[in-house]
PDB file of N, CA and C in Angstrom:
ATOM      1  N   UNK A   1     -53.891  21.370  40.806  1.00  0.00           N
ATOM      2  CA  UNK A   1     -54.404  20.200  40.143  1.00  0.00           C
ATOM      3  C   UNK A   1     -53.881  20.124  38.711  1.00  0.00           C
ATOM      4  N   UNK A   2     -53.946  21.247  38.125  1.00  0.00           N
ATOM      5  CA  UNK A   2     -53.580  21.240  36.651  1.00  0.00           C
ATOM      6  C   UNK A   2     -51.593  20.756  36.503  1.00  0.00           C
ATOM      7  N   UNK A   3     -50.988  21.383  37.633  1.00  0.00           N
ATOM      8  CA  UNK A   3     -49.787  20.651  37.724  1.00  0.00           C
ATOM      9  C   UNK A   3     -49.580  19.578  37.813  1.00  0.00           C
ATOM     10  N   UNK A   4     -50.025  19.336  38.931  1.00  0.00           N
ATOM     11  CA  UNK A   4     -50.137  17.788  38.610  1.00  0.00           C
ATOM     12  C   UNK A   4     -50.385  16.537  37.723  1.00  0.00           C
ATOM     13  N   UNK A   5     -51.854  16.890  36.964  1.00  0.00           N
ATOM     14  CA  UNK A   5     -51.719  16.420  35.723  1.00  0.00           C
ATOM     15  C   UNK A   5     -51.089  16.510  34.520  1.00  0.00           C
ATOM     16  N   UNK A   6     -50.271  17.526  34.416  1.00  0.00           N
ATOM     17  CA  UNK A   6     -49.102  18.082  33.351  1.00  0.00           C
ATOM     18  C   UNK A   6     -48.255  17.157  33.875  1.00  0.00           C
ATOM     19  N   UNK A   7     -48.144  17.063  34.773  1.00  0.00           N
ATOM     20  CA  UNK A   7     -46.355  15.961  34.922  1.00  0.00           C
ATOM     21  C   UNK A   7     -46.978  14.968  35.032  1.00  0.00           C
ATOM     22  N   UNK A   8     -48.033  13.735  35.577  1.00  0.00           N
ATOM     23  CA  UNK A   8     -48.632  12.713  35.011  1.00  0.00           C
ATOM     24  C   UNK A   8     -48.616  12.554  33.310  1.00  0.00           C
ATOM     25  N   UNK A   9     -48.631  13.298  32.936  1.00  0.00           N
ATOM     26  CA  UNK A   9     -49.077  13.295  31.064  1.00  0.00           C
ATOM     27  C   UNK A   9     -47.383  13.270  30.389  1.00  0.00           C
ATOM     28  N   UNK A  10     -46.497  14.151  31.596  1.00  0.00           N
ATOM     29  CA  UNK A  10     -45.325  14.415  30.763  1.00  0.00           C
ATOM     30  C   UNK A  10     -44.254  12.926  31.424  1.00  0.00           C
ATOM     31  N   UNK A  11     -44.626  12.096  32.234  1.00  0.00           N
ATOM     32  CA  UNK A  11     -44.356  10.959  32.837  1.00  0.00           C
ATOM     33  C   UNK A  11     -44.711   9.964  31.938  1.00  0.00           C
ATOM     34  N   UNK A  12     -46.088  10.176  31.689  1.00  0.00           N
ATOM     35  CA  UNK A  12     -46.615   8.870  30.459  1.00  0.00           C
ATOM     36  C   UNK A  12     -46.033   9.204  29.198  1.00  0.00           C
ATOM     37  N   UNK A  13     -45.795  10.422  28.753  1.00  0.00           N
ATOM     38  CA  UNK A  13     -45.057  10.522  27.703  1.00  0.00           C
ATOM     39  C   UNK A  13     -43.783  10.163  27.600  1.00  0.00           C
ATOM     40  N   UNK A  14     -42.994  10.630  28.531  1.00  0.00           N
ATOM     41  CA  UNK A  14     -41.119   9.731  28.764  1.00  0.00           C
ATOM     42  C   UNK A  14     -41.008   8.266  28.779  1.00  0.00           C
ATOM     43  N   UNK A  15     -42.485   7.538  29.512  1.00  0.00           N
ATOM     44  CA  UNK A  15     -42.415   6.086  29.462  1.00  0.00           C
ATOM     45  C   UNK A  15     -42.748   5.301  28.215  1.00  0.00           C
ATOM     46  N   UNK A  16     -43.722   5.995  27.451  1.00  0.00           N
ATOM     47  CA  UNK A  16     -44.104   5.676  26.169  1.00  0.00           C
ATOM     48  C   UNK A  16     -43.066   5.304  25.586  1.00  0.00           C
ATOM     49  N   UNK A  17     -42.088   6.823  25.515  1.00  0.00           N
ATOM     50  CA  UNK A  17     -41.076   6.835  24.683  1.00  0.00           C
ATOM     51  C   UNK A  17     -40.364   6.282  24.620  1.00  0.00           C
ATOM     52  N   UNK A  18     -39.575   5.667  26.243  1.00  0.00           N
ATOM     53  CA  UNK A  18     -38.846   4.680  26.428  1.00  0.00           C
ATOM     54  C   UNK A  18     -38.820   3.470  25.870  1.00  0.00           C
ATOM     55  N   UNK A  19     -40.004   2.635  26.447  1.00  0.00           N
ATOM     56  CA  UNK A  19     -40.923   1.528  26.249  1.00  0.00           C
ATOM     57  C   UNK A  19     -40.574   1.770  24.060  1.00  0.00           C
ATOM     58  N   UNK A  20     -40.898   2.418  23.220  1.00  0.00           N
ATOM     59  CA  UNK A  20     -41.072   2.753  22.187  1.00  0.00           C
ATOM     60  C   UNK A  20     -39.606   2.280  21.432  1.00  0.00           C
ATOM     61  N   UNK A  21     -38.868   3.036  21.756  1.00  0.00           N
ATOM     62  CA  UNK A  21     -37.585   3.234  21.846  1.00  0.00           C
ATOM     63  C   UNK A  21     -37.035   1.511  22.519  1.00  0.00           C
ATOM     64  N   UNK A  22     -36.804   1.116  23.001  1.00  0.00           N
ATOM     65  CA  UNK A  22     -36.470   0.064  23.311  1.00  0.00           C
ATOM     66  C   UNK A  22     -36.692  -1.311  22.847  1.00  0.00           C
ATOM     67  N   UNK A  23     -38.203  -1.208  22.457  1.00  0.00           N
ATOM     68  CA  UNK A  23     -39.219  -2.319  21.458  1.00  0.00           C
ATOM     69  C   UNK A  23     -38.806  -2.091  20.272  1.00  0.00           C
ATOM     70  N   UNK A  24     -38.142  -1.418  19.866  1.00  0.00           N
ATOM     71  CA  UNK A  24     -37.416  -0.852  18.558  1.00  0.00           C
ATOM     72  C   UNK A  24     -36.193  -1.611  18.637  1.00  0.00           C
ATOM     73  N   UNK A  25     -35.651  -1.856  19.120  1.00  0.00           N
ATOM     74  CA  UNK A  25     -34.030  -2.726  19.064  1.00  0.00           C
ATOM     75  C   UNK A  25     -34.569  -4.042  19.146  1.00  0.00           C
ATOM     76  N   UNK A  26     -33.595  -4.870  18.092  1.00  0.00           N
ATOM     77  CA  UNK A  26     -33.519  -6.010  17.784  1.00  0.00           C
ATOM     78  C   UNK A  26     -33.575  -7.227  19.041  1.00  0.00           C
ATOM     79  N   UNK A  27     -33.464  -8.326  19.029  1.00  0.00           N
ATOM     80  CA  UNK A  27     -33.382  -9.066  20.061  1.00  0.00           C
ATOM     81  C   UNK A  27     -31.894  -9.022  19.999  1.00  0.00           C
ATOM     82  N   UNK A  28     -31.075  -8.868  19.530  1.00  0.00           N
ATOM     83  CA  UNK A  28     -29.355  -9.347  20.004  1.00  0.00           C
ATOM     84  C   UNK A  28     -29.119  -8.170  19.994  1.00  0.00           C
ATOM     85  N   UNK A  29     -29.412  -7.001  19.922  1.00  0.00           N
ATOM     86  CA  UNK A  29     -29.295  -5.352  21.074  1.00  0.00           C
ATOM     87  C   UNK A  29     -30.016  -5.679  22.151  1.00  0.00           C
ATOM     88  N   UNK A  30     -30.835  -5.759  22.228  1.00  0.00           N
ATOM     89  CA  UNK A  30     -31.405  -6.215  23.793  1.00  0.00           C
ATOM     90  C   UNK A  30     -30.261  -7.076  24.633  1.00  0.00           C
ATOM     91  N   UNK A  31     -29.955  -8.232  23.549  1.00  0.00           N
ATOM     92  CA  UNK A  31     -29.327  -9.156  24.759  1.00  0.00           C
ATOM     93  C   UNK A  31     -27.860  -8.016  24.835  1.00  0.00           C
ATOM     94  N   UNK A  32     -27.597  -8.033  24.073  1.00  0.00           N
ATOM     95  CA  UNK A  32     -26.158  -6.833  24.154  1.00  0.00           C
ATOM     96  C   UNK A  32     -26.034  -5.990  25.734  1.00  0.00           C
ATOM     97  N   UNK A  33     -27.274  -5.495  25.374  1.00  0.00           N
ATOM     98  CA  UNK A  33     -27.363  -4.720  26.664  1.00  0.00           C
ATOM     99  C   UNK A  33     -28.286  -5.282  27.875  1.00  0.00           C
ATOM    100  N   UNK A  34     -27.990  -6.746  27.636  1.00  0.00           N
ATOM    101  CA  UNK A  34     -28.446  -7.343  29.071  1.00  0.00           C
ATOM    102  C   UNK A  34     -29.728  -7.266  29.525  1.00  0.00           C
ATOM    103  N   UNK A  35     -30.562  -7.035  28.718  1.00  0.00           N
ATOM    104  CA  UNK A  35     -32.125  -6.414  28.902  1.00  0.00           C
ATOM    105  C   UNK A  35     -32.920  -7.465  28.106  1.00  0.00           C
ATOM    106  N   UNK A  36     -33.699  -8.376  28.749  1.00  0.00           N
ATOM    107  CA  UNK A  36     -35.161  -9.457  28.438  1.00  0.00           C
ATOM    108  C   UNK A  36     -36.096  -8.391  27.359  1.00  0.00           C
ATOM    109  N   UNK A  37     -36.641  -8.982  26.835  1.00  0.00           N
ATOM    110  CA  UNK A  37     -38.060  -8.331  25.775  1.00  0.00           C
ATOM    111  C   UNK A  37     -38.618  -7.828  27.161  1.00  0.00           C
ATOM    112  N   UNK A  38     -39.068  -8.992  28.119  1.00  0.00           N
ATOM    113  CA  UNK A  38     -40.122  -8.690  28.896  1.00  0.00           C
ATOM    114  C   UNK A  38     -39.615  -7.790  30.574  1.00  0.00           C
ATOM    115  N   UNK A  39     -38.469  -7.084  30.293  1.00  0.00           N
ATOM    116  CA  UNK A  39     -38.075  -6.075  31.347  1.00  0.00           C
ATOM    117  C   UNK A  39     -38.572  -4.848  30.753  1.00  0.00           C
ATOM    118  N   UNK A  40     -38.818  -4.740  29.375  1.00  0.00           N
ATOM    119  CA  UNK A  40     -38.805  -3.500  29.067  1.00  0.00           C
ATOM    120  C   UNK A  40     -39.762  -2.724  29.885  1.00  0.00           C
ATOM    121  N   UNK A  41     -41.079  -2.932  30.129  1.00  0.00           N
ATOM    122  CA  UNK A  41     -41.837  -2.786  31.230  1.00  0.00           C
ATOM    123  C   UNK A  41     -41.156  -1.631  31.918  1.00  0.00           C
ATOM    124  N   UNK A  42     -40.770  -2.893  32.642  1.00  0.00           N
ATOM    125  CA  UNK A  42     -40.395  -2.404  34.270  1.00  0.00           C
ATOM    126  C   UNK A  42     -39.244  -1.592  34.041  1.00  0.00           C
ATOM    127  N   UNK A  43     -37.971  -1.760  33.084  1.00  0.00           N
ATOM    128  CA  UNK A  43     -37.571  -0.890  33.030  1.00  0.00           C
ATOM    129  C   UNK A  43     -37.830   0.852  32.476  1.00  0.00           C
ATOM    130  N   UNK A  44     -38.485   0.848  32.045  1.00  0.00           N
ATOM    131  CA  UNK A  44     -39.402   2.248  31.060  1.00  0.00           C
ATOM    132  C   UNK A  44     -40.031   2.758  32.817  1.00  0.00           C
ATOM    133  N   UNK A  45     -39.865   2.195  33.637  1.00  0.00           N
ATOM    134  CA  UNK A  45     -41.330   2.842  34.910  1.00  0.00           C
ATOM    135  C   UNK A  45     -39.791   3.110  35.716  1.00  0.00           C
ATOM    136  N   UNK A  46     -38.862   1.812  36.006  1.00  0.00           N
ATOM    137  CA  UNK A  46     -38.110   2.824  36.824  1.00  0.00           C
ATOM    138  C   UNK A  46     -36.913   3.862  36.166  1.00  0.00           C
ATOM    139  N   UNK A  47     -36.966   4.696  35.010  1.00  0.00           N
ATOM    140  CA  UNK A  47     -36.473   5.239  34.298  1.00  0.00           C
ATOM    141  C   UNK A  47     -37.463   6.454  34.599  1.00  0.00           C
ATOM    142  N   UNK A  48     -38.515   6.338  34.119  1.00  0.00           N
ATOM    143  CA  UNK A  48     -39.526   7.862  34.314  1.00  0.00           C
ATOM    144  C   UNK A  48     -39.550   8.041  36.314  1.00  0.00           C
ATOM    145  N   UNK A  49     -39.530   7.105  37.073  1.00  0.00           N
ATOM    146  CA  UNK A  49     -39.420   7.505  37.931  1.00  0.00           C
ATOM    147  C   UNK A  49     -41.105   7.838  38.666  1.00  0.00           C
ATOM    148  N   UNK A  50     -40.960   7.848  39.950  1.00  0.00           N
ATOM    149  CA  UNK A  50     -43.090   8.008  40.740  1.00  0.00           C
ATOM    150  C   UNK A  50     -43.553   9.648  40.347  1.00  0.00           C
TER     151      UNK A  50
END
């Protein structure tokens, strides 16, 4: 059980970071790299992965 919740916690932490990290770049880095404000989401979840 305790494993499990260690990699839940270390999952929400990589997505945070992502998500963090990404909301941090300008709107014309975003468009640069082809990425909407509102993908960041979804991209930050399939990056950390289930």
């Amino acid at each position: 059980m305790f494993e499990s919740l260690k990699s839940r916690y270390s999952r929400w932490q990589r997505y945070s970071r992502t998500v963090a990290e990404l909301e941090g770049l300008s709107n014309r880095d975003l468009a640069d790299l082809g990425i909407a404000r509102s993908d960041i989401p979804r991209l930050a979840r399939e990056t950390v992965g289930k």
